[in-house]
Protein backbone atom coordinates (compact mmCIF):
# COMPACT_ATOMS: atom_id res chain seq x y z
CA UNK A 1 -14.00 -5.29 -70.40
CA UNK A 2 -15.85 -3.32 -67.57
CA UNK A 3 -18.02 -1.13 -69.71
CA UNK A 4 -22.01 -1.15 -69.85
CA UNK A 5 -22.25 -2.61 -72.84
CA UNK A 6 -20.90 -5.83 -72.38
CA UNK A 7 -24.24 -6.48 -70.74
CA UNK A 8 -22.44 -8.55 -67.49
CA UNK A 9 -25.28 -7.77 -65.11
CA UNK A 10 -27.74 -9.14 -67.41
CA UNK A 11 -25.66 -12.00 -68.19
CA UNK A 12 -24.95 -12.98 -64.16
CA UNK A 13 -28.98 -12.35 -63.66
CA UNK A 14 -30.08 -14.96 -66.92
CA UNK A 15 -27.02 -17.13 -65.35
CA UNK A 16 -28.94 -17.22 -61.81
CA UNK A 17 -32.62 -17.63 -63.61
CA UNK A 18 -31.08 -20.76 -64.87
CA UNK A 19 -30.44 -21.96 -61.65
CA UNK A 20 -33.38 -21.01 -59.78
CA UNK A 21 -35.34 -22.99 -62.88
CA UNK A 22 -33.32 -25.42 -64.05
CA UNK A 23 -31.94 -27.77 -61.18
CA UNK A 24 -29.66 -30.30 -63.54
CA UNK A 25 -27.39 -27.08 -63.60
CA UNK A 26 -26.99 -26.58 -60.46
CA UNK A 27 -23.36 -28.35 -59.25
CA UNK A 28 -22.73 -29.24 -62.73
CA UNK A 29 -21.87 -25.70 -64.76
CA UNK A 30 -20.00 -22.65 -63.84
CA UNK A 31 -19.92 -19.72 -65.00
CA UNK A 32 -16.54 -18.23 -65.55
CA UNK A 33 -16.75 -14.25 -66.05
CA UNK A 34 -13.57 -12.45 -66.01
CA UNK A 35 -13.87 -8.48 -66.28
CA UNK A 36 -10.72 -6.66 -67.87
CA UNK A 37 -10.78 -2.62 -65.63
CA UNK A 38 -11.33 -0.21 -67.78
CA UNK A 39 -12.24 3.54 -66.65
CA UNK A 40 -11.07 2.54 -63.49
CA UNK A 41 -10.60 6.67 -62.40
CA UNK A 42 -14.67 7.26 -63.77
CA UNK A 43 -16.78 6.61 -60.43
CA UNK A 44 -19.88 5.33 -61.73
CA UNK A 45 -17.51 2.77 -63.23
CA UNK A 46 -16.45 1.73 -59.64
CA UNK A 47 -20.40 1.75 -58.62
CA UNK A 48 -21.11 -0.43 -61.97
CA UNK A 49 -18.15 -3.14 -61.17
CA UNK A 50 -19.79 -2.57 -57.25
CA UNK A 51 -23.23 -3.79 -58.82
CA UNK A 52 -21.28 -7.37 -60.77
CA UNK A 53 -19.47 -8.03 -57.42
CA UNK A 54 -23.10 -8.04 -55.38
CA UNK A 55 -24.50 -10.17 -58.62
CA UNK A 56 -21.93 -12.51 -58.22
CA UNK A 57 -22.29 -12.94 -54.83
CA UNK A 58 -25.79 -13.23 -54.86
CA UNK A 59 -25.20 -16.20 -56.95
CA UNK A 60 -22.60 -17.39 -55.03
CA UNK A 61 -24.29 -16.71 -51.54
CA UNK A 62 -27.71 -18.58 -52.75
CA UNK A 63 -26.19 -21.56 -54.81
CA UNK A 64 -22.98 -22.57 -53.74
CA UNK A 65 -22.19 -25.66 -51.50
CA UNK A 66 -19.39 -27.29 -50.04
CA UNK A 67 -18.26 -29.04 -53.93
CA UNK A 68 -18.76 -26.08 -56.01
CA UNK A 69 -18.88 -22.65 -56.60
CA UNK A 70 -21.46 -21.07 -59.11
CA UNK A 71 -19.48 -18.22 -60.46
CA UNK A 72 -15.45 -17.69 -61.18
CA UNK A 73 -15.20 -13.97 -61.00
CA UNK A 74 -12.11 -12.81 -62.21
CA UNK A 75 -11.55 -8.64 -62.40
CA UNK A 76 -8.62 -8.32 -64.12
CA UNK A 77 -6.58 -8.66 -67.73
CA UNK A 78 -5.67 -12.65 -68.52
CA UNK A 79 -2.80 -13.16 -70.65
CA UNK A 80 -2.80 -14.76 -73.92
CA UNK A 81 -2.31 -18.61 -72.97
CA UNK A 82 -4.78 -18.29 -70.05
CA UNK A 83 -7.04 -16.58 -72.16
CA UNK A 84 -6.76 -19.47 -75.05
CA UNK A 85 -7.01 -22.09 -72.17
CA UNK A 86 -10.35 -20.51 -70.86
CA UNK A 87 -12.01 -20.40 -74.96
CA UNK A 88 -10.72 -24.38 -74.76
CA UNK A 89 -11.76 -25.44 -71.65
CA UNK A 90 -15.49 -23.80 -71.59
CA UNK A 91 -18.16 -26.36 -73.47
CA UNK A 92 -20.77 -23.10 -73.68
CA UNK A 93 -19.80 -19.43 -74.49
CA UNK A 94 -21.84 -17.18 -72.93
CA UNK A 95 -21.30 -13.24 -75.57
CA UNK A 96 -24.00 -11.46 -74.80
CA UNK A 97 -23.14 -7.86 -75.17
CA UNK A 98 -26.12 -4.98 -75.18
CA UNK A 99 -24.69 -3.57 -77.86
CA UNK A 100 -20.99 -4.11 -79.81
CA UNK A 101 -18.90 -3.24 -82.73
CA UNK A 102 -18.04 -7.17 -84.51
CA UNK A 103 -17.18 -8.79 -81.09
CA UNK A 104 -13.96 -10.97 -81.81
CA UNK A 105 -14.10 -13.23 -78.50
CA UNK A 106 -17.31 -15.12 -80.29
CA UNK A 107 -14.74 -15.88 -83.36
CA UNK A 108 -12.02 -16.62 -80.87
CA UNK A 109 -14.12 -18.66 -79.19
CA UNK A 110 -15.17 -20.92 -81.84
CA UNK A 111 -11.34 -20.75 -83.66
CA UNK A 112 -10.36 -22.02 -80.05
CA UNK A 113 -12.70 -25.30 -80.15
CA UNK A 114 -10.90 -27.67 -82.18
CA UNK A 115 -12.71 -30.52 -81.05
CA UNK A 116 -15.99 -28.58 -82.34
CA UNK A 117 -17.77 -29.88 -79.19
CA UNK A 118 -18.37 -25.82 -77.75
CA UNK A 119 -22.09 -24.21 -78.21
CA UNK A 120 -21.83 -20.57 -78.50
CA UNK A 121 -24.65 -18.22 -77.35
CA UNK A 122 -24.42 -14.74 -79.10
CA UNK A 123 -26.08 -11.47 -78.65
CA UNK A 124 -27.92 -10.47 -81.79
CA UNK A 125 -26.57 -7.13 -81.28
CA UNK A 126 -23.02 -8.56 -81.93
CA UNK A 127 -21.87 -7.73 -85.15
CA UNK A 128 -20.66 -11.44 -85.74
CA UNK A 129 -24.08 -12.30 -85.30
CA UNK A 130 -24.95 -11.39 -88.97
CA UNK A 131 -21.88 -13.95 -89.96
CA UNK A 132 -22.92 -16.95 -86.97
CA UNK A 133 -26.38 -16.50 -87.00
CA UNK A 134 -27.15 -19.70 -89.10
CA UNK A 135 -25.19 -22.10 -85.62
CA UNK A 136 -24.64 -19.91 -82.57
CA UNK A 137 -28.41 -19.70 -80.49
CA UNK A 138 -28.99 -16.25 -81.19
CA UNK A 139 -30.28 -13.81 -77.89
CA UNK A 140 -31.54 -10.47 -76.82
CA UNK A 141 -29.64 -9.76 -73.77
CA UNK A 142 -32.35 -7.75 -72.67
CA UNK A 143 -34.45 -10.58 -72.51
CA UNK A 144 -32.78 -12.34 -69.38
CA UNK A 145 -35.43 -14.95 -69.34
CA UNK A 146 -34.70 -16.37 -73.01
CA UNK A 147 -31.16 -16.00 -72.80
CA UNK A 148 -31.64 -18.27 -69.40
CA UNK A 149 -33.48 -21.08 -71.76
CA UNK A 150 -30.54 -20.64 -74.71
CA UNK A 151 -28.35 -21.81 -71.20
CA UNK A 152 -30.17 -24.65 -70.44
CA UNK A 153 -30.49 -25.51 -74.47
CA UNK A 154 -27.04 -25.06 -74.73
CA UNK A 155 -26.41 -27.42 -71.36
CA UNK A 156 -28.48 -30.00 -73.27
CA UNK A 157 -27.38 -30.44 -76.54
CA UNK A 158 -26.72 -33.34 -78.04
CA UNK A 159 -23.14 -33.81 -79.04
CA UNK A 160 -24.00 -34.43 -82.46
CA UNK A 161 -25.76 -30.64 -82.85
CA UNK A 162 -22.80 -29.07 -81.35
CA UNK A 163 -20.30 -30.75 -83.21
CA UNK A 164 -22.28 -29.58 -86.41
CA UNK A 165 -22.64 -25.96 -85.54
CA UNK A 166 -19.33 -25.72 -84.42
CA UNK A 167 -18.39 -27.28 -87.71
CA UNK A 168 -19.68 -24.54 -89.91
CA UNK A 169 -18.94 -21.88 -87.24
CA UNK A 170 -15.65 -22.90 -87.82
């Protein structure tokens, strides 16, 4: 959802620290952000989704080549199935809100990989934090730099680890 505490510009600027350090990402992970409107008739909600769409194509601008494209932005609601197809297909979730009630797209996400191969970063400000804390690689959103290394962690985890933390995620 488009709301300031989702923590999106934080999460496209940790995404884009991971590139400038870590070159094994770069042409070989994408971030996929899709932004439900919300408040669309609030202006400073129209100058906040302004501020994702110049994030995202900084990224975009300063990374992409002919093969591949850094960021999917998406602004708008997904339906169910494509929704479910997005939690399967993604090998790293990337919930790092500022600041949230439980946050039910981390539980989604980890009910949605049945192969228990998916690593799932998580805000510690999430309130399923307190229940995932033991498997998902905790962040502070705030903290753009560590939640750029929890990427790159994530990116290179052995299969074994993720299959175990999803395990008793699941």
């Amino acid at each position: 959802r488009l709301d300031y505490s989702k923590g999106i510009p934080e999460r496209l600027r940790a995404f884009r620290i991971s590139l400038e350090r870590y070159e094994d990402l770069r042409g070989r992970t994408v971030l996929i952000q899709n932004v439900v409107p919300s408040r669309e008739e609030i202006p400073k909600y129209h100058e906040f989704k302004d501020r994702i769409d110049r994030l995202v194509g900084d990224i975009n601008g300063r990374f992409s080549t002919a093969t591949w494209l850094p960021v999917h932005y998406h602004f708008g609601s997904l339906d169910r199935d494509d929704l479910l197809a997005h939690y399967r297909a993604c090998e790293i979730a990337f919930v790092t809100p500022l600041k949230d009630g439980m946050n039910l797209v981390a539980k989604e996400y980890c009910a949605c990989c049945i192969d228990q191969g998916g690593v799932l970063i998580l805000s510690r400000f999430a309130g399923a934090a307190e229940q995932l804390k033991r498997d998902a690689l905790l962040v502070n959103p705030y903290d753009v730099e560590q939640v750029a290394e929890a990427l790159f962690r994530a990116f290179r985890m052995s299969e074994n680890e993720r299959n175990a933390r999803m395990r008793r995620m699941r």
